[in-house]
Protein backbone atom coordinates (compact mmCIF):
# COMPACT_ATOMS: atom_id res chain seq x y z
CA UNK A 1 105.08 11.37 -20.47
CA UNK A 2 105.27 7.88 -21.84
CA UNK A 3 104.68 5.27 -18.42
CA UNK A 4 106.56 2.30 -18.96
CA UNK A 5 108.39 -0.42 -16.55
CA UNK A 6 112.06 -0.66 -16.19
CA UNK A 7 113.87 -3.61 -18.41
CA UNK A 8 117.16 -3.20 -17.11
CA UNK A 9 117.49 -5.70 -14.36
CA UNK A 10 118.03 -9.21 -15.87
CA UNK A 11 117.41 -10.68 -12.86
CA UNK A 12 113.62 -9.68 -12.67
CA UNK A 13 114.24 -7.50 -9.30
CA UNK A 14 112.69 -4.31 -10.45
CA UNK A 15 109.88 -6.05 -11.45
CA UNK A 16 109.89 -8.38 -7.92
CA UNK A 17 110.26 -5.13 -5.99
CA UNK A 18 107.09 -3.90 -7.82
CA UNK A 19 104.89 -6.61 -6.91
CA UNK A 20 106.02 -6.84 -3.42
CA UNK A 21 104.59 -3.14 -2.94
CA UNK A 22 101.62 -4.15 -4.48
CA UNK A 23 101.16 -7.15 -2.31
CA UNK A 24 102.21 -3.99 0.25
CA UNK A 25 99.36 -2.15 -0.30
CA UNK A 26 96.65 -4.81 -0.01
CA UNK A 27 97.97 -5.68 2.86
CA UNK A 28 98.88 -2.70 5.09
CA UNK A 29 96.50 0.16 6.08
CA UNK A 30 99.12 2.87 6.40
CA UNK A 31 98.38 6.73 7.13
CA UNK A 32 100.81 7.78 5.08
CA UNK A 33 102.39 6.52 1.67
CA UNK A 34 106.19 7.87 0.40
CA UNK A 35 106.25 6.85 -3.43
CA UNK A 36 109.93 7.65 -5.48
CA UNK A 37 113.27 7.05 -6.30
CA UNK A 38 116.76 6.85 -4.61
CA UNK A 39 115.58 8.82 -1.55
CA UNK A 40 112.16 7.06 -0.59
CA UNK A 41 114.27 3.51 -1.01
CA UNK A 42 116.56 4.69 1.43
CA UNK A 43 114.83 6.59 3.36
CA UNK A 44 113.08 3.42 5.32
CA UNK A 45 117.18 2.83 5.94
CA UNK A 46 117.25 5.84 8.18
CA UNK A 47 117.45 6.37 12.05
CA UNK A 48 115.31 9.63 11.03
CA UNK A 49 112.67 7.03 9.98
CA UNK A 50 112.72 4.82 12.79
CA UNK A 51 112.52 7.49 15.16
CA UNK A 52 109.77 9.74 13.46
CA UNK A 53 108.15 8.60 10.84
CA UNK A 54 107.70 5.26 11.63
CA UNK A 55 105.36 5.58 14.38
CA UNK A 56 102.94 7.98 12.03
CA UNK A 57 102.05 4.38 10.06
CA UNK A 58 104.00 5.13 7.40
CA UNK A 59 105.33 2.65 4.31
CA UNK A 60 108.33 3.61 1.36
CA UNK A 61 107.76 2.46 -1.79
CA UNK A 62 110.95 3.41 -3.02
CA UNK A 63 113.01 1.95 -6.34
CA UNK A 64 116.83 3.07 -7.01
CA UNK A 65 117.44 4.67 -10.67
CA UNK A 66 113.70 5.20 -11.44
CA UNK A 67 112.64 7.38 -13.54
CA UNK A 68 109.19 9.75 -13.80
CA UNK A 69 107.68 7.87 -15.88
CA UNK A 70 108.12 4.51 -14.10
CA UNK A 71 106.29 6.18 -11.40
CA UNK A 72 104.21 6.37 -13.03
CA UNK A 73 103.19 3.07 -14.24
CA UNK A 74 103.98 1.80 -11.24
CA UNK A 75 100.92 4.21 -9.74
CA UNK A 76 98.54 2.76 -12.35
CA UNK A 77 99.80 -0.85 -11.83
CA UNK A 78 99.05 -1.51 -8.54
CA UNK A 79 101.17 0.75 -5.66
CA UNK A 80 98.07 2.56 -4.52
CA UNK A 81 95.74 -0.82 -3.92
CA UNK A 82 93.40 -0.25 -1.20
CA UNK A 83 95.81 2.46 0.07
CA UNK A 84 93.83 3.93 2.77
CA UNK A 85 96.75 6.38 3.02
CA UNK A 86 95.62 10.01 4.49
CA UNK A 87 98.97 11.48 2.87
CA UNK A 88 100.57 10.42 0.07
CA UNK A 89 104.95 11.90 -0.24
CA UNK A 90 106.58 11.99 -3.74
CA UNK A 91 110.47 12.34 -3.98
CA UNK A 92 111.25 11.39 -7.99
CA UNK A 93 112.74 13.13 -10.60
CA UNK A 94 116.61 12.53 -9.35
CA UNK A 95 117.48 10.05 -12.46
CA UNK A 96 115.46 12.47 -15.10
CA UNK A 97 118.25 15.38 -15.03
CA UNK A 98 119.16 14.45 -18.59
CA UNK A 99 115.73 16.58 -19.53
CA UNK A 100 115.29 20.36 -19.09
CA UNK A 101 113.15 21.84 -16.37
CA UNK A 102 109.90 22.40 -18.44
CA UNK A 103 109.80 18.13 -19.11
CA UNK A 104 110.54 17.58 -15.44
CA UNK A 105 107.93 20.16 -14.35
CA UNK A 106 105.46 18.87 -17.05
CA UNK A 107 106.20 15.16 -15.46
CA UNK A 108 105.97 16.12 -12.20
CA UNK A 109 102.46 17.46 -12.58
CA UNK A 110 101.24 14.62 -13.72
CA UNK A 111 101.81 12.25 -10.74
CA UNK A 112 100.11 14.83 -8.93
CA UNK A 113 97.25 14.88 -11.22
CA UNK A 114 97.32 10.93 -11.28
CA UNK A 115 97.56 10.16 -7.79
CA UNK A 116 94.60 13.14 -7.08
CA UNK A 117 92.46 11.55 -10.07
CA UNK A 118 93.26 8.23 -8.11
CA UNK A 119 92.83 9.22 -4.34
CA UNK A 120 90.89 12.21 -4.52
CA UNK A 121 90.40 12.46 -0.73
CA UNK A 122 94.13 12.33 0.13
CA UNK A 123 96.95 14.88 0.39
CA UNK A 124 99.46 15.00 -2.65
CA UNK A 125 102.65 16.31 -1.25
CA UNK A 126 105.83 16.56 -3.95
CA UNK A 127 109.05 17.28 -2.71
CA UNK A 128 111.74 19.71 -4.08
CA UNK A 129 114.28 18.21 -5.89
CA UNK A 130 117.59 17.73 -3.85
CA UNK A 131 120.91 18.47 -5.32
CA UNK A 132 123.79 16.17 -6.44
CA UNK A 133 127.37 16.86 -7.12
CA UNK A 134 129.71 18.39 -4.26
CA UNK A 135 129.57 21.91 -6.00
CA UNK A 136 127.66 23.72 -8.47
CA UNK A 137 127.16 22.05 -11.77
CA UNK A 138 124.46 22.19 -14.81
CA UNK A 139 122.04 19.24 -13.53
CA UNK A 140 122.50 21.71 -10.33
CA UNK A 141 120.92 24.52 -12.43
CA UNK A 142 117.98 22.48 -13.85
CA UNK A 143 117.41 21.83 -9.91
CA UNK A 144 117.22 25.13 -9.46
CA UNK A 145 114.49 25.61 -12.00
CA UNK A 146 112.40 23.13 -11.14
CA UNK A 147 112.13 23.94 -7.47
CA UNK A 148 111.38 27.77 -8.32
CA UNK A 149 108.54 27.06 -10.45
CA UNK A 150 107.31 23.49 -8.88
CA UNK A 151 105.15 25.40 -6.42
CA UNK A 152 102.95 27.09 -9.13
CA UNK A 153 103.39 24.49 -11.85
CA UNK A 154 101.33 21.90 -9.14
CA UNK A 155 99.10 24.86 -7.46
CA UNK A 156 95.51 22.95 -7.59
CA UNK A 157 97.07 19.40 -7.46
CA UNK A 158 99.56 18.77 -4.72
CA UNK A 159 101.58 20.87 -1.71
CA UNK A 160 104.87 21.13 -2.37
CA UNK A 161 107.80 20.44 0.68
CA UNK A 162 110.41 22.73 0.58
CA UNK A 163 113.13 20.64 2.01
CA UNK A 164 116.46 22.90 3.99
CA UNK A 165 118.59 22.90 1.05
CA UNK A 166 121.26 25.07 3.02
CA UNK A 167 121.85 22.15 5.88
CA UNK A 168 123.70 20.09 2.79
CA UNK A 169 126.23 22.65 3.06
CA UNK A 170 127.74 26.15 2.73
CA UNK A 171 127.56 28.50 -0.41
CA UNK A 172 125.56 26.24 -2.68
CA UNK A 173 128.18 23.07 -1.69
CA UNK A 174 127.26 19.51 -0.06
CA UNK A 175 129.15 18.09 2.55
CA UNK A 176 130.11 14.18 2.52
CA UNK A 177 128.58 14.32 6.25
CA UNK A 178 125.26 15.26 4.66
CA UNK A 179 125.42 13.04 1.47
CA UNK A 180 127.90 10.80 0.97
CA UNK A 181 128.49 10.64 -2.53
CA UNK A 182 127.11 13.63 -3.13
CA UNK A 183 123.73 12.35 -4.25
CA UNK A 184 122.35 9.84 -1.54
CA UNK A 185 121.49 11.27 1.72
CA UNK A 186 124.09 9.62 4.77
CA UNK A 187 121.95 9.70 7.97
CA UNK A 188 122.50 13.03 9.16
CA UNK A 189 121.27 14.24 5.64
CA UNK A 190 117.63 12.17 6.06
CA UNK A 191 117.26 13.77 10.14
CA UNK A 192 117.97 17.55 8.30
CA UNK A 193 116.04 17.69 4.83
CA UNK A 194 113.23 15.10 6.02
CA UNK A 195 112.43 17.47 9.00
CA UNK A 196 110.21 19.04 6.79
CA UNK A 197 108.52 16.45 5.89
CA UNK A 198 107.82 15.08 9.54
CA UNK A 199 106.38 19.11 10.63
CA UNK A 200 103.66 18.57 7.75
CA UNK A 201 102.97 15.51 8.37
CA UNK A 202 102.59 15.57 11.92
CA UNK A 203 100.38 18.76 11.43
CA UNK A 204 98.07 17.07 9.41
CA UNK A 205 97.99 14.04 11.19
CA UNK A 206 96.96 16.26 14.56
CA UNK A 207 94.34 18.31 13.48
């Protein structure tokens, strides 16, 4: 997959963000590093944070709308600096549902593979893909796909976190309490699919 910055924001503020996580990096010493999209952007947002995941030394370089492959490039241009990080969390792949499940799978395994070429010593931990639309839709099936195969497509290069898909909702539906526009997590969402998260990292961060 082709890695390659964002040009949509006339205003420079993709590219600002960027360089304000790389000035991040140098200067923070953090135990544990969320990279992503919508999720990890708004996840630093969240009470759940505060609460939880905050005290673990954590930092969320997150950008709205990005893509795989600017994860990408933003991994080789500068977001893992003297990361020191003992865990590193991926949530991406929410604004690539225009490709099938093999490209997504295919670009998921290589941020795993890049970030364990890059920080061989820390854990790569890729999250499941969450939903989006109230009710079952096709981007809801090419979910699907990916999250039954991510575990084996990334066996040898990351752990995958199988987030609580069934607190969104009943019978395969989301509830507004859980995301409000049926995409972006409100804060009850983050405290139920990010529980998870906070179980393996606090395991690892015990032992």
């Amino acid at each position: 997959m082709e890695k390659k910055p964002r040009d949509d924001f006339p205003d420079s503020r993709w590219k600002d963000t960027h360089l304000h996580f790389v000035s991040e990096a140098c200067e923070k010493e953090p135990e544990v590093l969320f990279l992503g999209d919508d999720h990890i952007a708004l996840l630093e947002q969240s009470k759940f944070f505060k609460d939880f995941l905050a005290p673990m030394h954590c930092v969320c370089f997150g950008i709205m709308g990005d893509r795989i492959s600017n994860l990408l490039w933003r991994i080789e241009n500068g977001e893992l600096k003297s990361s020191t990080a003992k865990a590193i969390v991926v949530s991406i792949g929410g604004s690539d549902l225009d490709l099938n499940a093999a490209e997504l799978l295919n670009g998921l395994k290589e941020v795993a593979s890049l970030l364990k070429s890059l920080r061989p010593n820390a854990r790569i931990y890729i999250m499941k893909l969450l939903p989006s639309g109230r009710n079952w839709n096709p981007r809801r099936a090419v979910v699907a796909e990916v999250n039954s195969n991510l575990e084996e497509n990334l066996r040898g290069s990351a752990t995958v976190i199988d987030c609580d898909m069934s607190s969104l909702g009943p019978n395969d539906s989301i509830e507004p309490g859980m995301m409000f526009d049926f995409a972006h997590l409100t804060q009850e969402g983050y405290s139920k699919v990010f529980e998870s998260v906070f179980n393996t990292l606090n395991n690892l961060l015990s032992s």
